[in-house]
Protein backbone atom coordinates (compact mmCIF):
# COMPACT_ATOMS: atom_id res chain seq x y z
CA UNK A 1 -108.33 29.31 -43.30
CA UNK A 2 -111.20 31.29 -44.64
CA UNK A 3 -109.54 34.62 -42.36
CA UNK A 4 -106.48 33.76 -44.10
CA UNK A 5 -107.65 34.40 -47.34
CA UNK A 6 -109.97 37.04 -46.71
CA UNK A 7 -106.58 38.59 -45.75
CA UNK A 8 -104.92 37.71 -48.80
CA UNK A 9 -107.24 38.60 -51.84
CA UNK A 10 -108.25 41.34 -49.59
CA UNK A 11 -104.66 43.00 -49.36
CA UNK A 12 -104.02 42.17 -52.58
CA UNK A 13 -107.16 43.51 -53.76
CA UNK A 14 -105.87 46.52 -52.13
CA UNK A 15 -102.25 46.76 -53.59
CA UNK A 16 -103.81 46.37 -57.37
CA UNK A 17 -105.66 49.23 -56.52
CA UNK A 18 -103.27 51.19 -55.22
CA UNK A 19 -100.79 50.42 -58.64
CA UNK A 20 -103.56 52.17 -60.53
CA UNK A 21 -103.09 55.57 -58.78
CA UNK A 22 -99.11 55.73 -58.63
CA UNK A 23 -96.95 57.48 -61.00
CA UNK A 24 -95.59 56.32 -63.80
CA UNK A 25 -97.06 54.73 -67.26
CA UNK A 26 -96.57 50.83 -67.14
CA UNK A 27 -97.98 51.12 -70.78
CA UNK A 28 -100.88 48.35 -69.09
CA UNK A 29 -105.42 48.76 -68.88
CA UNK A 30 -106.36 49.70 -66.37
CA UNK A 31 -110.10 48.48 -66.20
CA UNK A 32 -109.22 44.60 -66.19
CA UNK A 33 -106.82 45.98 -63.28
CA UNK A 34 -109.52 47.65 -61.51
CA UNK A 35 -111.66 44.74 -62.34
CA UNK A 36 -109.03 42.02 -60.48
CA UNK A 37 -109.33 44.47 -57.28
CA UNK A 38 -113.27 44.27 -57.66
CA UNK A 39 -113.63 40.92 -57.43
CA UNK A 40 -110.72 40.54 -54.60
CA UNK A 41 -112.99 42.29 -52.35
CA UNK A 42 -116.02 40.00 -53.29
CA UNK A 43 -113.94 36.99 -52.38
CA UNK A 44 -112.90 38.59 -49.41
CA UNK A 45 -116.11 39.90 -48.73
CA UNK A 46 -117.52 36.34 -48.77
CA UNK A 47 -114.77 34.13 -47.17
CA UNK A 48 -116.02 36.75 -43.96
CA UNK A 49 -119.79 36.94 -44.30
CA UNK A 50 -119.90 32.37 -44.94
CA UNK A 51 -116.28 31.14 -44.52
CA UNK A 52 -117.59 28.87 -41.45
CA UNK A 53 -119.95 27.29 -43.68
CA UNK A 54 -118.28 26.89 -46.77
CA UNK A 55 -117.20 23.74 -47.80
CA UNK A 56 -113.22 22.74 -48.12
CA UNK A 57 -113.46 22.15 -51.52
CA UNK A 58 -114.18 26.40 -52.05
CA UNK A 59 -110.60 26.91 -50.56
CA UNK A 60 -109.02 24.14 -52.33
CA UNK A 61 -110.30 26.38 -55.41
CA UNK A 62 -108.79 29.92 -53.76
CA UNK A 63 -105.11 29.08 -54.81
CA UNK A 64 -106.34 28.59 -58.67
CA UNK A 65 -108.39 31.37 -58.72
CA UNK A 66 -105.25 33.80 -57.92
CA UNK A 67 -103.57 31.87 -60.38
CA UNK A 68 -106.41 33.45 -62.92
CA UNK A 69 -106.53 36.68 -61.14
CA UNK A 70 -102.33 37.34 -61.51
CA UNK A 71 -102.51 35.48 -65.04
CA UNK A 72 -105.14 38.85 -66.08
CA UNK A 73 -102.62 40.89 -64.17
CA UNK A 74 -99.42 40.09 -66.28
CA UNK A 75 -101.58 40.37 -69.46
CA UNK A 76 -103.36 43.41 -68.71
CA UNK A 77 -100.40 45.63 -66.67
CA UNK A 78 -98.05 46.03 -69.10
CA UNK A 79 -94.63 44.47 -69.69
CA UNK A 80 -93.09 46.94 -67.37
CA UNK A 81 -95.06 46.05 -64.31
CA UNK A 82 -95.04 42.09 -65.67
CA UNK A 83 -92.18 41.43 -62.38
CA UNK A 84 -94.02 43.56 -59.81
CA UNK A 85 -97.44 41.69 -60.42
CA UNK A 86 -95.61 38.34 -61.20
CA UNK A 87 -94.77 38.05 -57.08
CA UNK A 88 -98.52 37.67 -56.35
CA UNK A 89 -97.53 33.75 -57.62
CA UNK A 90 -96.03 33.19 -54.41
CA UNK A 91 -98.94 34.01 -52.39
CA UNK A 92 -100.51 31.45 -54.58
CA UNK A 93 -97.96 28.92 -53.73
CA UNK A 94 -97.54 29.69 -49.54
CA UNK A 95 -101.41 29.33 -49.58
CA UNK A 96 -101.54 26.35 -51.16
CA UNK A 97 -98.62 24.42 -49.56
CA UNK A 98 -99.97 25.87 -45.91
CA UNK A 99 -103.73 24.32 -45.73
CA UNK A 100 -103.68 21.46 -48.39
CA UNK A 101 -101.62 18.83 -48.87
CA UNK A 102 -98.06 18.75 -50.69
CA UNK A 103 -99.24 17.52 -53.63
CA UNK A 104 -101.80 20.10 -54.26
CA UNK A 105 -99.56 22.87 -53.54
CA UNK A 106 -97.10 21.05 -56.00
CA UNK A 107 -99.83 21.15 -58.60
CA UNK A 108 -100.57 25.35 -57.57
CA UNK A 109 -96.76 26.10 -58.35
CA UNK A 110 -96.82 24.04 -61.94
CA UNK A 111 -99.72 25.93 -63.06
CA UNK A 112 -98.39 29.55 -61.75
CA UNK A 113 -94.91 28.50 -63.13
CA UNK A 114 -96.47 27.67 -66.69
CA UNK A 115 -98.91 30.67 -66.76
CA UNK A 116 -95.71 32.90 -66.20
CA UNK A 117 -94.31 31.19 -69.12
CA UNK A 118 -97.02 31.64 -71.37
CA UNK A 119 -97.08 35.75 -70.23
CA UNK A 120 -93.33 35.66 -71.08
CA UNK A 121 -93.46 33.71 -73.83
CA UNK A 122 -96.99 36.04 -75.43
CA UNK A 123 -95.30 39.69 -74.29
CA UNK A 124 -91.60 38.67 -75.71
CA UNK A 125 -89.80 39.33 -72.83
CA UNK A 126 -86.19 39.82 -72.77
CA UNK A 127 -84.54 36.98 -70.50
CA UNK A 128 -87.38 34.09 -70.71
CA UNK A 129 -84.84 31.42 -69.76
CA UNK A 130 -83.77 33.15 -66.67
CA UNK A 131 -86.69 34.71 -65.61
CA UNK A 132 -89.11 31.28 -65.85
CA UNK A 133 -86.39 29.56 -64.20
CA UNK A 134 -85.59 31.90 -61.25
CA UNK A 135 -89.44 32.64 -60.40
CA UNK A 136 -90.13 28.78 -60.37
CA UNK A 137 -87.16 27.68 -58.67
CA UNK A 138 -88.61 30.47 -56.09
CA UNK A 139 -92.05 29.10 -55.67
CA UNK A 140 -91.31 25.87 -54.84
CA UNK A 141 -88.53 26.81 -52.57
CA UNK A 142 -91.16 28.97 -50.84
CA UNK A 143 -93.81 26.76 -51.08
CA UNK A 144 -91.80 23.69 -49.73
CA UNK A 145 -90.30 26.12 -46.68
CA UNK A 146 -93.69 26.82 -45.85
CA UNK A 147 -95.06 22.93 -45.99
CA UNK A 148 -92.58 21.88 -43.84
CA UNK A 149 -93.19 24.88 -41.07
CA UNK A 150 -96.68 23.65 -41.32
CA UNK A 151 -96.07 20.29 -40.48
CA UNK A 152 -93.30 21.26 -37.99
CA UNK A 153 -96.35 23.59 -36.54
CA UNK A 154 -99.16 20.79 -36.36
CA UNK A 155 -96.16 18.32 -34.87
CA UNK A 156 -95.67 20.94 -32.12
CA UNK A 157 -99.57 21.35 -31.56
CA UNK A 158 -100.24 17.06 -31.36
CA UNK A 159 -97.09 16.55 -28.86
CA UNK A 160 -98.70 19.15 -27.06
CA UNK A 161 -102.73 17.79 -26.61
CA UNK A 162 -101.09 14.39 -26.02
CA UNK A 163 -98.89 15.90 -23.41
CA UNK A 164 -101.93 17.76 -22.01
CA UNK A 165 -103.82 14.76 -21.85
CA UNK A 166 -101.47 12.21 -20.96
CA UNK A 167 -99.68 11.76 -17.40
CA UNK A 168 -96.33 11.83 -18.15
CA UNK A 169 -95.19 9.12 -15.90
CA UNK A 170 -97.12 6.41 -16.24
CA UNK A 171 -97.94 6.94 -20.41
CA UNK A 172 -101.70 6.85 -18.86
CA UNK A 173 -104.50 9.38 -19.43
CA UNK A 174 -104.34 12.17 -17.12
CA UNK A 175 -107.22 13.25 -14.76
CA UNK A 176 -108.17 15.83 -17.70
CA UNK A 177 -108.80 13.02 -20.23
CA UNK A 178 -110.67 10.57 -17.40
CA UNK A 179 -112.63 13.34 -16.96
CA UNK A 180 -113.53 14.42 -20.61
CA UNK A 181 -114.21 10.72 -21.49
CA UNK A 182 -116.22 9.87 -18.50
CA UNK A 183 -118.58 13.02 -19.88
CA UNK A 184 -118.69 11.78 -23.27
CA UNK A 185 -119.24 7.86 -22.07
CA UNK A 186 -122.30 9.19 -19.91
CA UNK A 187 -124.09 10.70 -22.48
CA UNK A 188 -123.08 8.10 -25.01
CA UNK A 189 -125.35 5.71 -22.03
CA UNK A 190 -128.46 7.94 -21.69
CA UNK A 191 -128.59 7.79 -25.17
CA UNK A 192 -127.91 4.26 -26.03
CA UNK A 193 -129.17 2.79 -23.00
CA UNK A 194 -125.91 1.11 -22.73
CA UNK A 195 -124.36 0.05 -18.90
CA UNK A 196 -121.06 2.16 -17.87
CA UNK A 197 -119.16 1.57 -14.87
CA UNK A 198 -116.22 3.79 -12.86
CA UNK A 199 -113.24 1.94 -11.38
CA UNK A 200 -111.77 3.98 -8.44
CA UNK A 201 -108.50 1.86 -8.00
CA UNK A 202 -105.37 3.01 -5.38
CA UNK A 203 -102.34 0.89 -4.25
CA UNK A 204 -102.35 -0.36 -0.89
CA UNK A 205 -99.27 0.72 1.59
CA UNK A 206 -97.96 3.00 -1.26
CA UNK A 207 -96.68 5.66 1.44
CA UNK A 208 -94.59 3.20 2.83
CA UNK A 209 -92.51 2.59 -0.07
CA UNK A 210 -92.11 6.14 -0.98
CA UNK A 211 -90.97 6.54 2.99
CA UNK A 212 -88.44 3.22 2.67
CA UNK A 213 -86.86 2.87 -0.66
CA UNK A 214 -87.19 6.49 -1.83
CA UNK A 215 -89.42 8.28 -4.58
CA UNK A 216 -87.25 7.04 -7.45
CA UNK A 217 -88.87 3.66 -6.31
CA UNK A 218 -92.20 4.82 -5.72
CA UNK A 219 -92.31 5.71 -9.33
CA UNK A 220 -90.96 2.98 -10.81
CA UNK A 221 -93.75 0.88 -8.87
CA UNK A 222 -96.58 2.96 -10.42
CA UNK A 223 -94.92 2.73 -14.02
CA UNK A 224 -95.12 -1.39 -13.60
CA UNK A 225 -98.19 -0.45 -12.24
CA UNK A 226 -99.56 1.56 -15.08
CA UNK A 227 -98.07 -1.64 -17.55
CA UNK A 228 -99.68 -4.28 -15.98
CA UNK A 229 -103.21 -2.79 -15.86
CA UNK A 230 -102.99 -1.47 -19.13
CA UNK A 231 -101.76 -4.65 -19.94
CA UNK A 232 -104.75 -6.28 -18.53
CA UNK A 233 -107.49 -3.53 -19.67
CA UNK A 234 -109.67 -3.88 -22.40
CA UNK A 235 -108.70 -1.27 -25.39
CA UNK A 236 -112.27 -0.15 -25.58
CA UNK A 237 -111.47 1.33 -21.77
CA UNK A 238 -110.11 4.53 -20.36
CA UNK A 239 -107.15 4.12 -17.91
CA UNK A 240 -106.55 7.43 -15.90
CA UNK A 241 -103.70 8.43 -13.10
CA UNK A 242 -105.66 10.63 -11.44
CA UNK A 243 -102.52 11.78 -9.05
CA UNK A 244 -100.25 9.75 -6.62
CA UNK A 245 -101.50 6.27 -6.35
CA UNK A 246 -104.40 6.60 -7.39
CA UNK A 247 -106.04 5.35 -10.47
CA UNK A 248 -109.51 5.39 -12.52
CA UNK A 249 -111.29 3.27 -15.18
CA UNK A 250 -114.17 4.22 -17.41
CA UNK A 251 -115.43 0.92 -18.24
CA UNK A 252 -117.49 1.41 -21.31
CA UNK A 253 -120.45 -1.33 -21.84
CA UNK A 254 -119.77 -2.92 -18.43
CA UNK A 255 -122.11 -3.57 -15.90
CA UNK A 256 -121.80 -4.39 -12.09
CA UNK A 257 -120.85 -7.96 -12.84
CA UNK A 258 -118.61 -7.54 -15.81
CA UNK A 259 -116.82 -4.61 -13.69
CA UNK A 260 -116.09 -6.60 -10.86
CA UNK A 261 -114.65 -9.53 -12.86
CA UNK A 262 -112.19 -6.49 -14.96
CA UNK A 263 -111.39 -5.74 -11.36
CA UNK A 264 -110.24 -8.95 -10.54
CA UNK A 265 -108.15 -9.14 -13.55
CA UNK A 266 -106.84 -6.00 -12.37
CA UNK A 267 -105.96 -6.71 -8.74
CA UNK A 268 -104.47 -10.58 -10.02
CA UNK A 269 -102.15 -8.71 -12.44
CA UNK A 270 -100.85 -6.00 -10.26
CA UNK A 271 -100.25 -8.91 -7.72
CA UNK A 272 -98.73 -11.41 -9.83
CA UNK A 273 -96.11 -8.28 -11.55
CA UNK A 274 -94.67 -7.72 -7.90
CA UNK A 275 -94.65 -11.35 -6.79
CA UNK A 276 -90.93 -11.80 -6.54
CA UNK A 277 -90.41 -8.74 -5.08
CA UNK A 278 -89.67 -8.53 -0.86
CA UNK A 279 -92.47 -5.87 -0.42
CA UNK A 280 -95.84 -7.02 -2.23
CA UNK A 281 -97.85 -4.51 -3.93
CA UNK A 282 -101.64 -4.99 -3.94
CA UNK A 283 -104.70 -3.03 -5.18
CA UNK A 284 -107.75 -1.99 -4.08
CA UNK A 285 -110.60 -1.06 -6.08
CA UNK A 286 -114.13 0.59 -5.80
CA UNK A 287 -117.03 0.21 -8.47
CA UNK A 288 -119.89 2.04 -9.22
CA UNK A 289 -121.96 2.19 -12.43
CA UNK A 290 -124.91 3.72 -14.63
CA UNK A 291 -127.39 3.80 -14.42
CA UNK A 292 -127.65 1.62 -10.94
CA UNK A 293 -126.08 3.52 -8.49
CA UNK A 294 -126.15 7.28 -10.39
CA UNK A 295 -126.11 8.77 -13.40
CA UNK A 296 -124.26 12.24 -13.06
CA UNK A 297 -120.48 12.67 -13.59
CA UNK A 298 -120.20 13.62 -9.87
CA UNK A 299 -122.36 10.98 -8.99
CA UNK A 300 -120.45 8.34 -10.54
CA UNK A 301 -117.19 9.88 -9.00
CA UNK A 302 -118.38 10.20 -5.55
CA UNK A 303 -119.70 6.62 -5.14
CA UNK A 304 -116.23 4.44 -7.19
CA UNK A 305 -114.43 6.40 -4.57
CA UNK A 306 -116.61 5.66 -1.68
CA UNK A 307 -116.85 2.01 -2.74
CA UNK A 308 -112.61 2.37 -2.83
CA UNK A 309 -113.14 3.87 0.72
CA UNK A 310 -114.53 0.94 1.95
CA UNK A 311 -112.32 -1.21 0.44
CA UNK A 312 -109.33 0.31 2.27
CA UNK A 313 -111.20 0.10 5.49
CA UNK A 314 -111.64 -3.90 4.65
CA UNK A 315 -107.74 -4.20 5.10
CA UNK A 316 -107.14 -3.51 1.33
CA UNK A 317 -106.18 -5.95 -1.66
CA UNK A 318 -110.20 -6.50 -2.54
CA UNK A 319 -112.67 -5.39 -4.92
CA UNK A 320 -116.41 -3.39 -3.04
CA UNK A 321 -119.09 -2.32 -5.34
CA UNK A 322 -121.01 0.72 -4.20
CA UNK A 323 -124.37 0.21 -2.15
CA UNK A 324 -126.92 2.60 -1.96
CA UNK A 325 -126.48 2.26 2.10
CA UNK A 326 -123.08 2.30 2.35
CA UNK A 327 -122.24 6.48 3.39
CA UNK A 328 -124.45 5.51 6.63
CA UNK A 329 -122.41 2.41 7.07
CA UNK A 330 -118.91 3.89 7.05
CA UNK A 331 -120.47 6.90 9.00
CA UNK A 332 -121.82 5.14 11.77
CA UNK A 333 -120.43 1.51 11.81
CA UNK A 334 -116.73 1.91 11.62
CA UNK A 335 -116.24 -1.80 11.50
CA UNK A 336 -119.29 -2.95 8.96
CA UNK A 337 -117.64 -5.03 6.36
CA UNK A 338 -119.04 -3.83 2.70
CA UNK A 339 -120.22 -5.98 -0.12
CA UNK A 340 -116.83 -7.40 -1.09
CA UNK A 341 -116.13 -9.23 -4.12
């Protein structure tokens, strides 16, 4: 916004000065002209030196302030360059409808439409009726145009981050998002000294229905899938596909045993959505949490999916939570049976 109209007062500022130097005698004065192009360049000159800093209520102000700047325009140019200087309104009006909301750039037009008036109405222009009429009409044709490309624009930019953080299957976060959150949901429990846990959850025997009944079934299985457990979540939770089968859980203010209960849940409702079905579905699921077992993103990661490991080599459809010993276990007893909840 504030490169926007740096561009704006400072091409305009440039076109005023460039009417002062071509032919012709527009009977107009030039100093307030060469005054307007002055103080173009300041505003220019400061929406690039602070616009990161400035406050929204400065541009908010930007529209009005043309409004002043063609107002001395039309005054001081002369009634034969009133028309030329007159189509700086519509930048006025584009601006306004672009960053603000309708309203305001409905309020931008009115004033430019009445100041155009009052310069018709002061010089005694020939064709006031027409003129007012057409250049208003005009405006808020443009202005509306524009408003609605905006919206159109930042409709086009929110279907895309959803779609970029959303799997489109399931309706579920995406890895990206799991990711991202589990970040944010880290730091948010070093600083608040808060419990966090990681869910590492995957379907047990899922190749086989892909193999038997088709894809087309394998994905209607992890859509139920992705109902029930959101179904079953708590809101204040992030529920990830990570890819194929396989699912993850930030668990926000959970600790070991409020995990492993939300696991339960989990694993009962998957169970229970597939119980009239020939082929049961079942779930296995790994836990790990902060601070207990780590307290880095990778840490976390590496130890939900270890305790998920584990799980599968139980015989699957049970909940393990992580223990500090359990990488030698799996490594070098095959058949130790982890914690198992």
């Amino acid at each position: 916004m504030a490169r926007t109209f740096a561009y704006l007062y400072g091409f305009g500022g440039l076109l005023v000065a460039v009417t002062l130097v071509l032919p012709g005698d527009s009977g107009g004065h030039p100093l307030p002209l060469a005054g307007v192009s002055l103080l173009a360049f300041i505003v220019t000159g400061f929406c690039l030196w602070r616009g990161g800093s400035l406050p929204v209520a400065f541009f908010r102000a930007l529209p009005l302030l043309g409004v002043v700047f063609v107002a001395v325009l039309l005054f001081s140019g002369g009634p034969l360059a009133s028309a030329a200087y007159a189509l700086f309104f519509f930048w006025v009006a584009v601006s306004a409808f672009y960053f603000f909301h309708a309203a305001y750039g409905v309020f931008c037009a009115s004033v430019s439409s009445a100041c155009y008036l009052g310069v018709l109405l002061i010089g005694h222009h020939e064709l006031i009726a027409l003129n007012w009429v057409m250049m208003t009409g005009a405006l808020f044709v443009a202005g509306v145009l524009v408003g609605r490309l905006r919206s159109r624009v930042d409709g086009l930019f929110d279907e895309l981050a959803y779609a970029a953080r959303t799997d489109s299957l399931t309706g579920l976060a995406n890895r990206r998002e799991f990711e991202e959150r589990l970040r944010e949901e880290i730091a948010r429990a070093e600083r608040q000294e808060i419990p966090l846990s990681v869910l590492a959850l995957d379907l047990d025997s899922f190749k086989a229905i892909n193999d038997h009944q088709g894809h087309h079934a394998g994905d209607l299985v992890l859509q139920r899938v992705g109902a029930a457990l959101r179904g079953e979540g708590r809101t204040v939770d992030t529920l990830a596909r990570i890819g194929g089968d396989e699912f993850m859980i930030v668990a926000t203010g959970a600790a070991d045993d409020d995990a492993e209960l939300l696991s339960r849940r989990l694993r009962q409702a998957v169970a229970e959505e597939f119980l009239d079905e020939p082929a049961p579905v079942t779930l296995s699921v790994g836990i790990a949490s902060h601070p207990a077992h780590s307290r880095s993103f990778d840490g976390l990661r590496e130890a939900a999916d270890m305790a998920l490991y584990a799980a599968k080599r139980c015989g699957g459809n049970r909940v393990v939570t992580f223990e500090p010993v359990m990488a030698e276990r799996l490594v070098d007893q095959p058949s130790a049976t982890p914690v198992v909840a």
